[in-house]
Protein backbone atom coordinates (compact mmCIF):
# COMPACT_ATOMS: atom_id res chain seq x y z
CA UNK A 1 10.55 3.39 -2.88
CA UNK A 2 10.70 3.55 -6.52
CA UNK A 3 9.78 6.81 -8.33
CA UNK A 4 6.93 4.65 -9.94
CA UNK A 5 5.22 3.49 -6.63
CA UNK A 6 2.71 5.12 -4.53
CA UNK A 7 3.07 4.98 -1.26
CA UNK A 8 0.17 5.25 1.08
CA UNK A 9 -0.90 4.11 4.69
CA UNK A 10 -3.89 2.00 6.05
CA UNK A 11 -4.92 3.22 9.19
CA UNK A 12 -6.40 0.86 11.95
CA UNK A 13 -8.99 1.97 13.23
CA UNK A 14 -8.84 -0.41 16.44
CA UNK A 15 -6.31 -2.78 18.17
CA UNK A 16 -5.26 -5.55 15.99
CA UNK A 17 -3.40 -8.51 16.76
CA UNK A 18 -1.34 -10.13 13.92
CA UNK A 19 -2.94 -13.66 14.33
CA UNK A 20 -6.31 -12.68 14.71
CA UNK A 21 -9.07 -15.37 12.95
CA UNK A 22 -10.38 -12.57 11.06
CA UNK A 23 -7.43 -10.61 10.14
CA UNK A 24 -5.66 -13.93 9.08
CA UNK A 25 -7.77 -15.08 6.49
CA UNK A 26 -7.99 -11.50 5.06
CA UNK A 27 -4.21 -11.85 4.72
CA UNK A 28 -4.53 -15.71 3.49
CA UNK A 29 -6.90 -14.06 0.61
CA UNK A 30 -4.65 -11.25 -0.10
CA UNK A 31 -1.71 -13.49 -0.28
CA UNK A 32 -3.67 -15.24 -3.63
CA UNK A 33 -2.21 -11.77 -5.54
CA UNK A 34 0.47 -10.34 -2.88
CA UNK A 35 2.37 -13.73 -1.57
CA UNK A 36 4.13 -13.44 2.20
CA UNK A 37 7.80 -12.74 1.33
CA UNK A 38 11.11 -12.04 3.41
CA UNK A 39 11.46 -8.73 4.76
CA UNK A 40 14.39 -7.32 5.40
CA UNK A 41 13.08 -7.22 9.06
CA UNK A 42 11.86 -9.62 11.82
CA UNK A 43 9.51 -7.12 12.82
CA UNK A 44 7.89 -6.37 9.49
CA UNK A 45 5.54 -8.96 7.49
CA UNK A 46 5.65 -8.41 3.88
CA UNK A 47 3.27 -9.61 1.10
CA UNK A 48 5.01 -8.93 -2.50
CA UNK A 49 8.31 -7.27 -3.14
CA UNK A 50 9.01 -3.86 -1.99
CA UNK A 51 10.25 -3.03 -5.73
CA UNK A 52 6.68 -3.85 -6.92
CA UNK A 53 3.63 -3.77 -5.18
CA UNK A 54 3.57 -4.57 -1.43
CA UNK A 55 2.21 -4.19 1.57
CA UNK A 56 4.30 -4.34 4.82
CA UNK A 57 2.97 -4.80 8.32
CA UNK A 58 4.87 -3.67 11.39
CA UNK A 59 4.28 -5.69 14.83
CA UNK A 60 5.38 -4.90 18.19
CA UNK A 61 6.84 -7.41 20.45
CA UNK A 62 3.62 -8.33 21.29
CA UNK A 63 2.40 -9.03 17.54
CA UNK A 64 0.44 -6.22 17.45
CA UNK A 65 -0.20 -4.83 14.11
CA UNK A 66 1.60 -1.52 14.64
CA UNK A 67 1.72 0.26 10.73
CA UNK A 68 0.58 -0.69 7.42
CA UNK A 69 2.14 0.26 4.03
CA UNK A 70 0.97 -0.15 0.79
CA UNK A 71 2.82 0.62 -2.57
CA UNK A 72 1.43 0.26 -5.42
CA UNK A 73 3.75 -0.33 -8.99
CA UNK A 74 2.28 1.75 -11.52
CA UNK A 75 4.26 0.24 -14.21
CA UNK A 76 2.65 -3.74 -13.56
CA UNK A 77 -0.50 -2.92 -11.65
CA UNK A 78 -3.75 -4.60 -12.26
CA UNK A 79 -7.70 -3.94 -11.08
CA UNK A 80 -7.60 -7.34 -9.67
CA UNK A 81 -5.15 -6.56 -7.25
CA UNK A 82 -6.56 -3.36 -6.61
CA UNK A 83 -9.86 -5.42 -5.57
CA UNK A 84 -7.96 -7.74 -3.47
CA UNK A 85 -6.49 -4.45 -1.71
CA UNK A 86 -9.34 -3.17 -0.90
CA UNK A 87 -11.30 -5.98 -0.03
CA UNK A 88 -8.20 -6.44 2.45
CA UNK A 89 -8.65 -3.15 3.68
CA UNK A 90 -12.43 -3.03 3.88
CA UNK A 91 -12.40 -6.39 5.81
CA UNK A 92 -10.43 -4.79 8.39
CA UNK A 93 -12.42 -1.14 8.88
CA UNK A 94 -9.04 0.54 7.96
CA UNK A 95 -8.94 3.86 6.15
CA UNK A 96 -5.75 5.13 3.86
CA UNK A 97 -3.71 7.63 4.55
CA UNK A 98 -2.23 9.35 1.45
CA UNK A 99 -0.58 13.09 1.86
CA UNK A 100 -1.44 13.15 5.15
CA UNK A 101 -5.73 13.23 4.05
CA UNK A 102 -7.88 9.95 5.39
CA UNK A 103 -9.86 8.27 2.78
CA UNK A 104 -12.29 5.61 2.84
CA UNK A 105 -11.14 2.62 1.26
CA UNK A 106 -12.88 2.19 -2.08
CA UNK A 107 -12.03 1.93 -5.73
CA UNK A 108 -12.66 5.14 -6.61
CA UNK A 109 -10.25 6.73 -3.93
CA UNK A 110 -7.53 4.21 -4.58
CA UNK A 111 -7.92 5.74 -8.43
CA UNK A 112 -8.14 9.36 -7.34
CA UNK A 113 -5.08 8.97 -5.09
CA UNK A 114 -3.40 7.85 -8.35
CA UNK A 115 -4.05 10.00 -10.71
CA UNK A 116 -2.69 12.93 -8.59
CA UNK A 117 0.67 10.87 -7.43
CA UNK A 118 3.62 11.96 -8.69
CA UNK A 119 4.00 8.10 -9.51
CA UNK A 120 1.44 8.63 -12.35
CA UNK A 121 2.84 12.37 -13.11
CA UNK A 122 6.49 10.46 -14.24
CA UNK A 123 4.74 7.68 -16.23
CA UNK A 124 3.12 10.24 -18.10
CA UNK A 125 6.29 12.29 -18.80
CA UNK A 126 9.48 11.47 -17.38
CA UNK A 127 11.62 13.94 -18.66
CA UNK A 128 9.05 16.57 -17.72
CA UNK A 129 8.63 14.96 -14.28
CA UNK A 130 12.09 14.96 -13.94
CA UNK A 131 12.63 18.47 -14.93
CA UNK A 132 10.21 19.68 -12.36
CA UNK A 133 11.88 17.88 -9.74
CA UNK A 134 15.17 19.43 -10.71
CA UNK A 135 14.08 23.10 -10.62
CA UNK A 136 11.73 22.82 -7.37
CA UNK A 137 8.53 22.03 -8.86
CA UNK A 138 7.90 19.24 -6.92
């Protein structure tokens, strides 16, 4: 993960299969800002590139949606893939995970979760950030 990414969890809230009706066109929409690309895993279904913003879905033998990642790129981010992320997640009752707190997908939390990620905290001053992390401070 890049030091500019954010990197959060949606949490299913019920058993999901990966080719689901429903959960398949909220990935066909999705894939309009986030297009399916090779993973570096057979298990793993990715939609963007993991050195921008991505989200990666692990299935189990039985295509069971097992995890889902999100990161967002600070650095080429836009509100209309933020919508698109959430109208994702909201189609599919899942909440994010982010420092180990549940959230309820929505703008607003996606935005809060940013502005205290360290993502944010080096795009606002590197050196500083960078300083921190040196002596401990983060």
């Amino acid at each position: 993960m890049a030091i500019w990414q954010v990197n959060l969890n949606f949490k299913i809230q019920k058993e999901l299969n990966f080719f689901d009706t429903d959960f398949n066109n909220s990935l066909h929409a999705l894939s309009n800002v986030l297009p399916e690309t090779t993973s570096w895993s057979d298990s793993i279904k990715q939609y963007g590139l993991l050195d921008s913003t991505c989200i990666e879905i692990l299935l189990d033998e039985s295509n069971h949606v097992e995890e889902i990642t999100l990161r967002l790129d600070l650095i080429n981010f836009s509100l209309h893939q933020l919508e698109c992320i959430c109208e994702f997640a909201i189609c599919n009752n899942f909440l994010m995970e982010y420092e180990n707190e549940l959230h309820i997908v929505n703008k607003n939390n996606f935005i809060k979760i940013i502005q205290k990620s360290d993502a944010l905290k080096f795009l606002e001053n590197p050196q500083e950030f960078l300083n921190d992390l040196r002596i401990g401070n983060i």
